[in-house]
PDB file of N, CA and C in Angstrom:
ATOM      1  N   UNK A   1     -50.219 -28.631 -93.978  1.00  0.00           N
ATOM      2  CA  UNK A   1     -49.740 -28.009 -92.759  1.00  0.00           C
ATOM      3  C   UNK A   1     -48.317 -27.475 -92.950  1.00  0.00           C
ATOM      4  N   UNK A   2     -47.615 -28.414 -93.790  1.00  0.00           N
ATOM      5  CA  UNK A   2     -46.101 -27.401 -93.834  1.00  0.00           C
ATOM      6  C   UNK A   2     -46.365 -26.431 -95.224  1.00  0.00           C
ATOM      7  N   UNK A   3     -47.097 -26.816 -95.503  1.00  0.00           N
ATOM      8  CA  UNK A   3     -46.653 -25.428 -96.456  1.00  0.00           C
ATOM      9  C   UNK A   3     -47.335 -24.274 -95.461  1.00  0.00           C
ATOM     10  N   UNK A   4     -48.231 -24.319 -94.982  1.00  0.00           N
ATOM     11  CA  UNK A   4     -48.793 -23.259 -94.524  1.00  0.00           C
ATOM     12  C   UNK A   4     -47.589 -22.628 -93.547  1.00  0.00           C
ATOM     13  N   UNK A   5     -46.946 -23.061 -92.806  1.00  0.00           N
ATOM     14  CA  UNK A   5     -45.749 -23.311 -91.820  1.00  0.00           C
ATOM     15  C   UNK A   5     -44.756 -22.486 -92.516  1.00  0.00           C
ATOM     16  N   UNK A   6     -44.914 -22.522 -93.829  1.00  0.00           N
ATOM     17  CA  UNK A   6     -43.426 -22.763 -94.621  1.00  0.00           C
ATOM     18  C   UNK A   6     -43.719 -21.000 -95.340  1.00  0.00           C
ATOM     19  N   UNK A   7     -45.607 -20.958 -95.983  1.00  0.00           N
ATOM     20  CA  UNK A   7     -45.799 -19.630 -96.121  1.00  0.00           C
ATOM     21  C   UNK A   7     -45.806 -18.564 -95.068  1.00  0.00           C
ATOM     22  N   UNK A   8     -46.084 -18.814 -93.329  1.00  0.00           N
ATOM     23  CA  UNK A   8     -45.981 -17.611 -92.248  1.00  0.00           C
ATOM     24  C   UNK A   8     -44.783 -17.573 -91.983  1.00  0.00           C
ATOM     25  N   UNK A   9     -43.965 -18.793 -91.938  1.00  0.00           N
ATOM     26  CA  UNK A   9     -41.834 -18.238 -92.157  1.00  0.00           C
ATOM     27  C   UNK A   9     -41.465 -17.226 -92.921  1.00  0.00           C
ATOM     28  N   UNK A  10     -41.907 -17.121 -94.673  1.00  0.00           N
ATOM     29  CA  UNK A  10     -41.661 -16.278 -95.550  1.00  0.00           C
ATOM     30  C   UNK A  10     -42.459 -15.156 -95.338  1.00  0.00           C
ATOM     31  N   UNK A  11     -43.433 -15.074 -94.931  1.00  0.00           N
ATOM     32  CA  UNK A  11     -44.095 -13.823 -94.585  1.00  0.00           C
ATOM     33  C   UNK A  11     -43.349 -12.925 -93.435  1.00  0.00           C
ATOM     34  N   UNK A  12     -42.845 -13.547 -92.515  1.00  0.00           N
ATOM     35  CA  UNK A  12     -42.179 -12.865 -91.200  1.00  0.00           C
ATOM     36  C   UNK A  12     -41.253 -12.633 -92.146  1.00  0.00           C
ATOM     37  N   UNK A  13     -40.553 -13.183 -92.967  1.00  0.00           N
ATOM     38  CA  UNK A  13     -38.762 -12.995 -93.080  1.00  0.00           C
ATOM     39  C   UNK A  13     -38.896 -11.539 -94.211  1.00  0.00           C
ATOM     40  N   UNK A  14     -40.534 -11.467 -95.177  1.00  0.00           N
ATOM     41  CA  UNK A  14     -40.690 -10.547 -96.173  1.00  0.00           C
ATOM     42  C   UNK A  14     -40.961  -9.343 -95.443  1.00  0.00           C
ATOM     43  N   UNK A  15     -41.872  -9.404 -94.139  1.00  0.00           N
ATOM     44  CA  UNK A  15     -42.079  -8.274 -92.951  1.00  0.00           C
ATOM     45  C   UNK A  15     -40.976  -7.841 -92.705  1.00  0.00           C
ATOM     46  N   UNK A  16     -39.788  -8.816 -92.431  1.00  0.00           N
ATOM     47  CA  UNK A  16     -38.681  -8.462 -91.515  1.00  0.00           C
ATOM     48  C   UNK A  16     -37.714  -7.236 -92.722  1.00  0.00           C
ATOM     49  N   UNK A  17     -37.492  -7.872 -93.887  1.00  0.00           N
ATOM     50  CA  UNK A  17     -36.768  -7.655 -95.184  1.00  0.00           C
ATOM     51  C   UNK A  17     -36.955  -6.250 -95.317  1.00  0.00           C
ATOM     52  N   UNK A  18     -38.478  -6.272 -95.914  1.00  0.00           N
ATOM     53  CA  UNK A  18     -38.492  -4.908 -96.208  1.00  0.00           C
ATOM     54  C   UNK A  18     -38.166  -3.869 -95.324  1.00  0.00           C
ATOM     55  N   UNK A  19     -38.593  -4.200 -94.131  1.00  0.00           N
ATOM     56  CA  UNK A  19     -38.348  -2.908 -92.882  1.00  0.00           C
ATOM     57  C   UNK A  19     -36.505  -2.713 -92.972  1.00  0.00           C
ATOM     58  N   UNK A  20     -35.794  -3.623 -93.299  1.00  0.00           N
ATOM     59  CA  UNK A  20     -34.723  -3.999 -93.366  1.00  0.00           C
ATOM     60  C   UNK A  20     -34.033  -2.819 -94.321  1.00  0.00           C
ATOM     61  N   UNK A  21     -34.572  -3.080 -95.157  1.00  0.00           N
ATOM     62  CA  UNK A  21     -34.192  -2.577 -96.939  1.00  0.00           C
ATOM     63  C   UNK A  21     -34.382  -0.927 -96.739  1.00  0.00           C
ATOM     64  N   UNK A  22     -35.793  -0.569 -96.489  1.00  0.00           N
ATOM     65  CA  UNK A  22     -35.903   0.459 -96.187  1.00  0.00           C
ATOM     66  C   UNK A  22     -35.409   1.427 -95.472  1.00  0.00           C
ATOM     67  N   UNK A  23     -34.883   0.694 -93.891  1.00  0.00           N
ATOM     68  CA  UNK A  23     -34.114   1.524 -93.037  1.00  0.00           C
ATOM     69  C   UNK A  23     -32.436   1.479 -93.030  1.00  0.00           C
ATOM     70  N   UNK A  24     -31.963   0.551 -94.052  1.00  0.00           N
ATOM     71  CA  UNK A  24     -30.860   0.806 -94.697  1.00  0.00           C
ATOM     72  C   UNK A  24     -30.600   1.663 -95.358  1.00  0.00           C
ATOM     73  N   UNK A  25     -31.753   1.656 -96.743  1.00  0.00           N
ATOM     74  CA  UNK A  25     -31.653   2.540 -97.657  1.00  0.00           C
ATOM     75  C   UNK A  25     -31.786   4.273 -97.125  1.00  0.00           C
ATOM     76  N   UNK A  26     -33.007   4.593 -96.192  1.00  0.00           N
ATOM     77  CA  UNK A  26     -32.800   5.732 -95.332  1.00  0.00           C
ATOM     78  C   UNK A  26     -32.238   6.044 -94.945  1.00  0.00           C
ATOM     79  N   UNK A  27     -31.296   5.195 -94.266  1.00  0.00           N
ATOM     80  CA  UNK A  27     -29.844   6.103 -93.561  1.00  0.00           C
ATOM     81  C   UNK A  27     -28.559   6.293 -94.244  1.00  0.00           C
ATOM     82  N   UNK A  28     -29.041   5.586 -95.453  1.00  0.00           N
ATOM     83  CA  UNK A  28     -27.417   5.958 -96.034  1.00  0.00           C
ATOM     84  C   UNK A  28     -27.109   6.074 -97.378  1.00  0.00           C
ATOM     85  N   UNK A  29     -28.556   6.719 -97.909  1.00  0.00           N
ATOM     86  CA  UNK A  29     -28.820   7.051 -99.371  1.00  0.00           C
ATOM     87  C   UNK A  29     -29.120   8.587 -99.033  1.00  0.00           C
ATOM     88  N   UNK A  30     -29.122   9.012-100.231  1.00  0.00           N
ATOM     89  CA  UNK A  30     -29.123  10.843-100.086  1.00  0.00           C
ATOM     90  C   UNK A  30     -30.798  10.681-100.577  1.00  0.00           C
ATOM     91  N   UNK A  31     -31.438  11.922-100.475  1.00  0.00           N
ATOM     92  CA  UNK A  31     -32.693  11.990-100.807  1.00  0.00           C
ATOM     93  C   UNK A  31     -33.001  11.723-102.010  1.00  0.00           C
ATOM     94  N   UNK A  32     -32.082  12.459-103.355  1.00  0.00           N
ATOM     95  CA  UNK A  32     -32.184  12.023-104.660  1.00  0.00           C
ATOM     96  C   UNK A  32     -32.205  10.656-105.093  1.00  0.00           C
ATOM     97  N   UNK A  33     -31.508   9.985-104.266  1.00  0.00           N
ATOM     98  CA  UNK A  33     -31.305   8.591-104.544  1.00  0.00           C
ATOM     99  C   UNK A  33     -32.864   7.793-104.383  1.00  0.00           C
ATOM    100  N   UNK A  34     -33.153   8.204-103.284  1.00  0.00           N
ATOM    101  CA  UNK A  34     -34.305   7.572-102.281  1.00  0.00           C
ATOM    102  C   UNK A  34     -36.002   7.861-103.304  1.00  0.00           C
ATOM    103  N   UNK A  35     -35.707   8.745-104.112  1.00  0.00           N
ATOM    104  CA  UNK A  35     -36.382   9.026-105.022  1.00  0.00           C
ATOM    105  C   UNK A  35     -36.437   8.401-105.881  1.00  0.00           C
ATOM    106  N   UNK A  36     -35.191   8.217-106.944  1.00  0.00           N
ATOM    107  CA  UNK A  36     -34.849   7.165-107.551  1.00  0.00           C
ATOM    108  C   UNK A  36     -35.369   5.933-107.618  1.00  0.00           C
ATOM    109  N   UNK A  37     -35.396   5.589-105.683  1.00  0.00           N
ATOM    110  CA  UNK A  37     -35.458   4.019-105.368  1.00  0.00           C
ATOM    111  C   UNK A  37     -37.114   3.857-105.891  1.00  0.00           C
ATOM    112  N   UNK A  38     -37.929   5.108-105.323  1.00  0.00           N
ATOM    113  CA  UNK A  38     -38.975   4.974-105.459  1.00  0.00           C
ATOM    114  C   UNK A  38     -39.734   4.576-106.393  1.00  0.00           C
ATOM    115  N   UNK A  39     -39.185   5.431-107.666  1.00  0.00           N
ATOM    116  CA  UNK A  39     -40.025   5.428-108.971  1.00  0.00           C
ATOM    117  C   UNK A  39     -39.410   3.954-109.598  1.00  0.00           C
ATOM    118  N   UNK A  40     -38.141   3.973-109.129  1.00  0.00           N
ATOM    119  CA  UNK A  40     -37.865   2.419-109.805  1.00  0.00           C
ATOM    120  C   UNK A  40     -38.365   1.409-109.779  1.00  0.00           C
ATOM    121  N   UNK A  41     -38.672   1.543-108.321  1.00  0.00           N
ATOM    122  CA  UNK A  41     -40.226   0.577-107.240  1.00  0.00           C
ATOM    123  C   UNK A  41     -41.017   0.211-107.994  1.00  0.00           C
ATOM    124  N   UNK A  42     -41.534   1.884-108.382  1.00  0.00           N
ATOM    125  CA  UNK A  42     -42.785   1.822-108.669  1.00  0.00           C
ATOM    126  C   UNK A  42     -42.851   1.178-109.765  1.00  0.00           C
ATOM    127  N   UNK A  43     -42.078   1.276-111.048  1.00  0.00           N
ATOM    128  CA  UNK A  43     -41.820   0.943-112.408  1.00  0.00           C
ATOM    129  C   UNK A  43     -41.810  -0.963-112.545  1.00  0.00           C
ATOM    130  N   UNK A  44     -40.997  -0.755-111.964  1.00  0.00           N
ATOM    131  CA  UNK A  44     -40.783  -2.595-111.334  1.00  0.00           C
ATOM    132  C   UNK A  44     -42.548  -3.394-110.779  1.00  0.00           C
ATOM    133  N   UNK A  45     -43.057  -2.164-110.197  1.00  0.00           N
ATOM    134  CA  UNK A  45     -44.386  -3.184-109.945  1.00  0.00           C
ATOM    135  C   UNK A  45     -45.665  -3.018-111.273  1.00  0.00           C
ATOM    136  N   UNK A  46     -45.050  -1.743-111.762  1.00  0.00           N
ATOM    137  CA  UNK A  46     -46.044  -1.188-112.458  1.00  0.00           C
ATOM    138  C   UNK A  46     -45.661  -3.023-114.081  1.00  0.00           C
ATOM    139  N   UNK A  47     -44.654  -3.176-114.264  1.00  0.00           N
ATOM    140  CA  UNK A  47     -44.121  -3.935-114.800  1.00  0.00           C
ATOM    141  C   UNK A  47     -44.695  -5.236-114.539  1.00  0.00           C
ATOM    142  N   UNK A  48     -44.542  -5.622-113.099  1.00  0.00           N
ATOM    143  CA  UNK A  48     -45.363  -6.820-112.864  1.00  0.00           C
ATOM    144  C   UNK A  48     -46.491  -6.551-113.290  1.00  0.00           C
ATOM    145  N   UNK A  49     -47.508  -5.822-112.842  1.00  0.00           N
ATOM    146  CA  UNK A  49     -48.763  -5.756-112.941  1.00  0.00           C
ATOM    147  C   UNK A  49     -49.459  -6.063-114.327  1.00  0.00           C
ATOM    148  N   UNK A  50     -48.537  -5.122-115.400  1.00  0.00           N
ATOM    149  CA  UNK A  50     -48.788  -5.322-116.694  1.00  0.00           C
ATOM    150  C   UNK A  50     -48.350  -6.335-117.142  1.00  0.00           C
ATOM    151  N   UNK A  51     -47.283  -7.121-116.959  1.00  0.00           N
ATOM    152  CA  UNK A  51     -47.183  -8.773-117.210  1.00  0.00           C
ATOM    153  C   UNK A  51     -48.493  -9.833-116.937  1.00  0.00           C
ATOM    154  N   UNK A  52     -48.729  -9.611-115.918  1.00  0.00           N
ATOM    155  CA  UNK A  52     -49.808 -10.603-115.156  1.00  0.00           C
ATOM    156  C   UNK A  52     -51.650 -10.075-116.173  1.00  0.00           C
ATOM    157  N   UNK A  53     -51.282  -8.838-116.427  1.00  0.00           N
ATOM    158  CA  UNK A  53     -52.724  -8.803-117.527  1.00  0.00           C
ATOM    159  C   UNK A  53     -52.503  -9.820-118.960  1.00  0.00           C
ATOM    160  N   UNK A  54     -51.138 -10.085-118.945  1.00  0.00           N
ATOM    161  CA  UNK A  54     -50.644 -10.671-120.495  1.00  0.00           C
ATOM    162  C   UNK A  54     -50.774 -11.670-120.540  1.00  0.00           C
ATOM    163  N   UNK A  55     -50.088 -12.391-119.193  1.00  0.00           N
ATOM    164  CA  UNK A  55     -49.635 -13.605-118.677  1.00  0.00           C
ATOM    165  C   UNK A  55     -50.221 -14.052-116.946  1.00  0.00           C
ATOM    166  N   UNK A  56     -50.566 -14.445-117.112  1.00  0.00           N
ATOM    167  CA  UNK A  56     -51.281 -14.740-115.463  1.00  0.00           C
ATOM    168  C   UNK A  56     -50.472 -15.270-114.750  1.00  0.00           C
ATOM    169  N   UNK A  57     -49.473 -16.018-115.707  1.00  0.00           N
ATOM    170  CA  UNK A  57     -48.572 -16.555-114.314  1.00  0.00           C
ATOM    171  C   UNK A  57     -47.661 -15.759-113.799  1.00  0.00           C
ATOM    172  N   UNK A  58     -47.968 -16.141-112.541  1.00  0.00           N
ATOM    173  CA  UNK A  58     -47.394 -15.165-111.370  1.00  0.00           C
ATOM    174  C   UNK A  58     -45.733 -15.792-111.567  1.00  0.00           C
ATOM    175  N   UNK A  59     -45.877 -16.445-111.303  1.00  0.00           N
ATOM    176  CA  UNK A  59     -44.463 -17.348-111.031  1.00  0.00           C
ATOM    177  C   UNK A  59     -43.167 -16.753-112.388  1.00  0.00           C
ATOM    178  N   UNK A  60     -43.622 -16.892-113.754  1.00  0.00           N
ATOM    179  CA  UNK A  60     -43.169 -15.886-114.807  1.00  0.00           C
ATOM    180  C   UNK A  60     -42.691 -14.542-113.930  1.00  0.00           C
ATOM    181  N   UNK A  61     -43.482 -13.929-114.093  1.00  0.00           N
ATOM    182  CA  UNK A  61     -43.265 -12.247-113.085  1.00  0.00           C
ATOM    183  C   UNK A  61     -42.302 -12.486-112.668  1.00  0.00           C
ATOM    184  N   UNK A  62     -42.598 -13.461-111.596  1.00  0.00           N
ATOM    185  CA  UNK A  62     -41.417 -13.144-110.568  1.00  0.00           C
ATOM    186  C   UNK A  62     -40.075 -13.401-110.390  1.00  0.00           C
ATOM    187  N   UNK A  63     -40.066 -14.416-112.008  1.00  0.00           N
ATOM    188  CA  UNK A  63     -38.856 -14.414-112.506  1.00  0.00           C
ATOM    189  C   UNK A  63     -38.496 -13.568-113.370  1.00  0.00           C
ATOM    190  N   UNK A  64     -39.444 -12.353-113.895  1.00  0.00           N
ATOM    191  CA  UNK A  64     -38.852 -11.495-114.182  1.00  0.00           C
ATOM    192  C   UNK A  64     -38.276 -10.472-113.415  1.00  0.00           C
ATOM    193  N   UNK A  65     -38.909 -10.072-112.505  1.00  0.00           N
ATOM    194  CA  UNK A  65     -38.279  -9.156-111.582  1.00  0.00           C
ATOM    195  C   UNK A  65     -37.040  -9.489-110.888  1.00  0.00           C
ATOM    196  N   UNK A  66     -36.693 -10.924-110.677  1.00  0.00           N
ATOM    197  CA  UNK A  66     -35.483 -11.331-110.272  1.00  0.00           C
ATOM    198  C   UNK A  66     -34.445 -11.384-111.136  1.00  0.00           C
ATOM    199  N   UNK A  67     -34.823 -11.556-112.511  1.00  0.00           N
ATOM    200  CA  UNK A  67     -34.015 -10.877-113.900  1.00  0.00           C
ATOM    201  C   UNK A  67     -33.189  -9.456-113.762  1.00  0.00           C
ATOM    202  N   UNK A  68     -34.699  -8.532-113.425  1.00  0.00           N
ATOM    203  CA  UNK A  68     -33.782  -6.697-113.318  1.00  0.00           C
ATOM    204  C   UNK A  68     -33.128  -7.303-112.373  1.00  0.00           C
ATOM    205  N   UNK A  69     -33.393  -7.709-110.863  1.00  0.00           N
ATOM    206  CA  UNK A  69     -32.450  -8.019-109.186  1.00  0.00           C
ATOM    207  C   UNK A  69     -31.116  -8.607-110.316  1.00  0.00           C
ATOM    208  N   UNK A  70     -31.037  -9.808-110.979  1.00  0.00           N
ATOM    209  CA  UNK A  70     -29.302  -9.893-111.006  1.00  0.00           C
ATOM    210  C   UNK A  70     -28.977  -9.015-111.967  1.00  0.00           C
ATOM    211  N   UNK A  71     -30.018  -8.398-112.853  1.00  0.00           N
ATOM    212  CA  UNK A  71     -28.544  -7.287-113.931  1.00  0.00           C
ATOM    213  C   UNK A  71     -28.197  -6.107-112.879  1.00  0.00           C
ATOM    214  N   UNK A  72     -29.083  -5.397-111.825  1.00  0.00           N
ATOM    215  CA  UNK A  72     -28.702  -4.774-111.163  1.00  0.00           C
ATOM    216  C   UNK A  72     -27.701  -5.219-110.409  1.00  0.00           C
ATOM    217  N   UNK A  73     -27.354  -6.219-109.764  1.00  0.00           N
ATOM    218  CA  UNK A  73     -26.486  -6.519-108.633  1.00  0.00           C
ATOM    219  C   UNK A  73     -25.084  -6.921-110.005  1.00  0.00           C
ATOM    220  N   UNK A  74     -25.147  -7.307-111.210  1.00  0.00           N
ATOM    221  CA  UNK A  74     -24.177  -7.639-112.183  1.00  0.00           C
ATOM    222  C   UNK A  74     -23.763  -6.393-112.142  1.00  0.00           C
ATOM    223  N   UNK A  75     -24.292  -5.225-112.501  1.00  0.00           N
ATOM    224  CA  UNK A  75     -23.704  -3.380-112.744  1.00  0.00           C
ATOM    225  C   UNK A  75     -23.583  -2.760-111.603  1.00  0.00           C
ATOM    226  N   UNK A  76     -23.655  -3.292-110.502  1.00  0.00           N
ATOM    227  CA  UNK A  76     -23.309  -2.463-109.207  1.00  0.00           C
ATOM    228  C   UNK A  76     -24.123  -1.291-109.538  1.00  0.00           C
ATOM    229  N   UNK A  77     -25.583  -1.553-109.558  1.00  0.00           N
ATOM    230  CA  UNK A  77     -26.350  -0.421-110.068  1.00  0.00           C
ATOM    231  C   UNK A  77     -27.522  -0.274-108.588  1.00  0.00           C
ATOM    232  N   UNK A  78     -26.803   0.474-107.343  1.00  0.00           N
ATOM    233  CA  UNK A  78     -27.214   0.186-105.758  1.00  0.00           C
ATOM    234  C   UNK A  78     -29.033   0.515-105.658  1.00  0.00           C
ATOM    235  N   UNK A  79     -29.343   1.719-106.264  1.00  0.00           N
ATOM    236  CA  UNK A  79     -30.443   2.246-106.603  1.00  0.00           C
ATOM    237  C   UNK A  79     -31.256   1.340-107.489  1.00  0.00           C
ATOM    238  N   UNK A  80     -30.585   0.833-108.756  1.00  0.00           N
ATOM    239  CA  UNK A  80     -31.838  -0.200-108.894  1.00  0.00           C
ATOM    240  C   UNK A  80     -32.078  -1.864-108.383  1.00  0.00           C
ATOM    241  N   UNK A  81     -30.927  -2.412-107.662  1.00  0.00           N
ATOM    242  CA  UNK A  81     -30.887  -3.275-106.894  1.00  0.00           C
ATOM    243  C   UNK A  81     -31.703  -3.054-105.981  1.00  0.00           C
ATOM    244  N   UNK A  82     -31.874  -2.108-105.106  1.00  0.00           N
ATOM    245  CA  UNK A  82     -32.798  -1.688-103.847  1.00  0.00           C
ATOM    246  C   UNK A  82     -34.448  -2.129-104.102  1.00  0.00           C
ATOM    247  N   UNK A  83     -34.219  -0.698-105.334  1.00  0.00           N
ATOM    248  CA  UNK A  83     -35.750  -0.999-106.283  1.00  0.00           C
ATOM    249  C   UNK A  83     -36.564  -2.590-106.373  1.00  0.00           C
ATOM    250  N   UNK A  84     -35.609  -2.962-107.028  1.00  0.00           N
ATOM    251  CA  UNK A  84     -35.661  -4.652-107.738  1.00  0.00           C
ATOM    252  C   UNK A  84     -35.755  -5.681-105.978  1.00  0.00           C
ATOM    253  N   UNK A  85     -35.462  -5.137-105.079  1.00  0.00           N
ATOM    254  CA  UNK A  85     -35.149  -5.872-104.182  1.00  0.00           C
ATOM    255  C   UNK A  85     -36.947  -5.758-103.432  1.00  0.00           C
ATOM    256  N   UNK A  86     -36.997  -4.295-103.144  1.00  0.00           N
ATOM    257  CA  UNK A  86     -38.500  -4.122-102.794  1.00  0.00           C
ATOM    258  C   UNK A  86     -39.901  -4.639-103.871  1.00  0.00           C
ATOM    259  N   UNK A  87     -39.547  -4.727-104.844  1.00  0.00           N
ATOM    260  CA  UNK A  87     -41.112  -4.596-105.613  1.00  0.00           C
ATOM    261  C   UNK A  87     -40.684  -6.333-105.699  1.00  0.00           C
ATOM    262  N   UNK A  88     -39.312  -7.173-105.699  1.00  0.00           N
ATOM    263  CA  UNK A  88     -39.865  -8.570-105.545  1.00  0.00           C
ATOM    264  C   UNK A  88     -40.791  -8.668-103.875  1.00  0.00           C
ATOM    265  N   UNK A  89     -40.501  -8.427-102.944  1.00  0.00           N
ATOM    266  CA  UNK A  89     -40.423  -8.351-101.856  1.00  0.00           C
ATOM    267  C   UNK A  89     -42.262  -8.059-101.750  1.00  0.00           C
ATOM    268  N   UNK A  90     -42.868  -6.701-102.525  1.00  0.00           N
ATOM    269  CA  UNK A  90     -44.011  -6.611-102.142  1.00  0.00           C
ATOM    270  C   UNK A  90     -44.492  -7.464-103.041  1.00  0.00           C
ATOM    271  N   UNK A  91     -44.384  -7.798-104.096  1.00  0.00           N
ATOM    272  CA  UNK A  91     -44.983  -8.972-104.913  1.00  0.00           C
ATOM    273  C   UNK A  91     -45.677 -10.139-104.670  1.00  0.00           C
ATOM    274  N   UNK A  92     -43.979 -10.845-103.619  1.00  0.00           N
ATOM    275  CA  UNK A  92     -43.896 -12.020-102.819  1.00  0.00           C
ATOM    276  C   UNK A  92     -45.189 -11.828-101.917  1.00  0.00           C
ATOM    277  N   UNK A  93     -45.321 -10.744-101.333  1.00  0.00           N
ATOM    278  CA  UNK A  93     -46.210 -10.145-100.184  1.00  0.00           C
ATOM    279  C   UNK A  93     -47.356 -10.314-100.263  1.00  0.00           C
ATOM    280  N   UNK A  94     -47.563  -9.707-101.623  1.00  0.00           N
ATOM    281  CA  UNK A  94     -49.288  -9.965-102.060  1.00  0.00           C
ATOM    282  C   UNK A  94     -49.278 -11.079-102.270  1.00  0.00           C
ATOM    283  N   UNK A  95     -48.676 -12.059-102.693  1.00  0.00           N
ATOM    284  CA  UNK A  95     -49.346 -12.935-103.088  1.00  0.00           C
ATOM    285  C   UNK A  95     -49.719 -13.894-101.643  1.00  0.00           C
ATOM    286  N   UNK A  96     -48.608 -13.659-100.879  1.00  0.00           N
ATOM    287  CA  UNK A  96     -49.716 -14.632 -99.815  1.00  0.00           C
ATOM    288  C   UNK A  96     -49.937 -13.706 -98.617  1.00  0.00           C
ATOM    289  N   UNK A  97     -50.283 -12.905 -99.054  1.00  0.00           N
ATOM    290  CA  UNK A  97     -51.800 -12.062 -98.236  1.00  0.00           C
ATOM    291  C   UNK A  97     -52.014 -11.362 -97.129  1.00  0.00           C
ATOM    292  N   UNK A  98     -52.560 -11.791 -95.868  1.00  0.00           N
ATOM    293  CA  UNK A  98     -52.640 -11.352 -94.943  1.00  0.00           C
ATOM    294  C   UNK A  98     -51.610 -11.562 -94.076  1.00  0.00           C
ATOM    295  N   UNK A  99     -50.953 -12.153 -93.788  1.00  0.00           N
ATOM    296  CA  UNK A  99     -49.834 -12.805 -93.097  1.00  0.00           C
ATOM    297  C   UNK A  99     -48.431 -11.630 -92.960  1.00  0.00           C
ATOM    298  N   UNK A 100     -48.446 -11.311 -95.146  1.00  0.00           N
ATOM    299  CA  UNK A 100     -47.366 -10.580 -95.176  1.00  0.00           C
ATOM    300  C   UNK A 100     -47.670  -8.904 -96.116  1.00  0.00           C
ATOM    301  N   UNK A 101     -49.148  -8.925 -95.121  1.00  0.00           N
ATOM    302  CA  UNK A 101     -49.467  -7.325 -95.295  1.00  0.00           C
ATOM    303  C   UNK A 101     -48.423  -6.252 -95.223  1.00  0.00           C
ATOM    304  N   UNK A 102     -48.050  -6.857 -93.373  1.00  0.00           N
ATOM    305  CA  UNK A 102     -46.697  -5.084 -92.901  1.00  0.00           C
ATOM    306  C   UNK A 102     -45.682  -5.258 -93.849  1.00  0.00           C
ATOM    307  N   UNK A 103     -45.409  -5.812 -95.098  1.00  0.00           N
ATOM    308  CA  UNK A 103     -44.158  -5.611 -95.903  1.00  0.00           C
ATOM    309  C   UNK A 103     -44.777  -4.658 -96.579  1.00  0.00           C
ATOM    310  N   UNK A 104     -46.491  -5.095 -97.402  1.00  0.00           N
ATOM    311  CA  UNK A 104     -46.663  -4.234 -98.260  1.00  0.00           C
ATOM    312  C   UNK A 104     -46.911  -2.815 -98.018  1.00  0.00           C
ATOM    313  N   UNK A 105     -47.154  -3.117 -96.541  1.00  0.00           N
ATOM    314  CA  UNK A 105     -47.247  -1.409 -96.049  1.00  0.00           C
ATOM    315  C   UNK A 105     -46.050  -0.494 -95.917  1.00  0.00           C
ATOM    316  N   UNK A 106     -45.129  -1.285 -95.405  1.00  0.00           N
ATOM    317  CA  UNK A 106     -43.734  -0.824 -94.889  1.00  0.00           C
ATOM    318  C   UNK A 106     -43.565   0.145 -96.564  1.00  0.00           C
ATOM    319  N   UNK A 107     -43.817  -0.969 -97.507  1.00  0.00           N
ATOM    320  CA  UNK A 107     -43.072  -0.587 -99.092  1.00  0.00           C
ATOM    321  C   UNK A 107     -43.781   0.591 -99.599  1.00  0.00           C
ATOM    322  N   UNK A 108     -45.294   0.738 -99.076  1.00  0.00           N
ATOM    323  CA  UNK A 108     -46.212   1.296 -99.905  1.00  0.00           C
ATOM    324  C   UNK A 108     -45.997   3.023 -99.052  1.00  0.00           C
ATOM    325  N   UNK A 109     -45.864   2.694 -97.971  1.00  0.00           N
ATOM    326  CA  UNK A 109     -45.620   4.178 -97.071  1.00  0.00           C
ATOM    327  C   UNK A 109     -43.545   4.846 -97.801  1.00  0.00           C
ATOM    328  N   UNK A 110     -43.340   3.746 -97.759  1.00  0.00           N
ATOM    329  CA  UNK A 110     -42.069   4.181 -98.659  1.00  0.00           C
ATOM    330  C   UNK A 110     -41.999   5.357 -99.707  1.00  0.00           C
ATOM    331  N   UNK A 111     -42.761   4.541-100.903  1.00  0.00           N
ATOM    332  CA  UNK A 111     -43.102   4.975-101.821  1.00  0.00           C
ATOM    333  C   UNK A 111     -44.093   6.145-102.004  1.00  0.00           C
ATOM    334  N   UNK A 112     -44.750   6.244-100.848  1.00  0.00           N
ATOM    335  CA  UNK A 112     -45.367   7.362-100.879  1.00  0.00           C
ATOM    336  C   UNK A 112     -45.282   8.768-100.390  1.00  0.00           C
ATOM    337  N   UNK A 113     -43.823   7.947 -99.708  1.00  0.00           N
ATOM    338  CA  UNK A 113     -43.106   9.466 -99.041  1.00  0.00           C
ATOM    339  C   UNK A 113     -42.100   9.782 -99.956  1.00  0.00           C
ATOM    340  N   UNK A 114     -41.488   9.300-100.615  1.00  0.00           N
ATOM    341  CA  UNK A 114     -40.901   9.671-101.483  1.00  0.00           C
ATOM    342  C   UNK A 114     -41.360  10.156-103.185  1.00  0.00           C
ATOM    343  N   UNK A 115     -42.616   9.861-103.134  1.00  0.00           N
ATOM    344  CA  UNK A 115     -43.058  10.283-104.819  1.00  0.00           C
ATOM    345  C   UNK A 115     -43.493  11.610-104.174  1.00  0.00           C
ATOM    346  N   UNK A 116     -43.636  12.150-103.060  1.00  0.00           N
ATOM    347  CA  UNK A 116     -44.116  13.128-102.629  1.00  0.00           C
ATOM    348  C   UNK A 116     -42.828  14.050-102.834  1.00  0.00           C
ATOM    349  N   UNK A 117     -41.562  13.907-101.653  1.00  0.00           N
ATOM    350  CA  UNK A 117     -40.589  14.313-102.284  1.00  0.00           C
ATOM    351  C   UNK A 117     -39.944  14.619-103.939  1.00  0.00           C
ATOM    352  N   UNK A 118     -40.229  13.402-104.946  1.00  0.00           N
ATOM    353  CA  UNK A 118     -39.720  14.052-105.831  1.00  0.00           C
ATOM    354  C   UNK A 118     -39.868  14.796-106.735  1.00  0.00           C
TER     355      UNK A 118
END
């Protein structure tokens, strides 16, 4: 019962995050950037994905992706911090499911307005 408790907390706070991340990054990134964020996104999940065919553990992954999150936040590198910030974020998302779908949507409509743009 508490974990379950403990997984719909992190699901609201990953719902809340991304909408967060996103409408930060929209208002005060230039379009080139926002492009940037995208493919970095994308690269970052495309990264997980191909880990997890190698390595199944999830938990690995997701300490890799929190790897790029601190060299980005070490280089004041804002664009791939963002990146690194969303694809942990939809990661986290999938993995527990239905609960914390609207992140992966929030991320996935992101990304899809912007690969369009670039």
């Amino acid at each position: 019962m508490l974990k379950e408790l403990a997984q719909k907390y992190e699901a609201r706070r990953l719902n809340r995050d991304a909408v967060t991340v996103i409408e930060t990054d929209t208002h005060t990134r230039e379009d080139e950037q926002l492009v940037a964020i995208a493919a970095q996104t994308d690269a970052n999940l495309k990264l997980a994905r191909d880990a997890l065919t190698i390595d199944t553990r999830e938990n690995k992954t997701l300490e890799r992706l929190k790897e790029i999150h601190r060299q980005a936040r070490r280089h004041h590198d804002q664009i791939a911090l963002s990146a690194a910030t969303l694809a942990i974020i939809h990661f986290r998302a999938r993995q527990l499911g239905d609960t914390a779908q609207p992140a992966q949507d929030v991320i996935n409509r992101f990304l899809e307005q912007w690969r369009r743009a670039g």
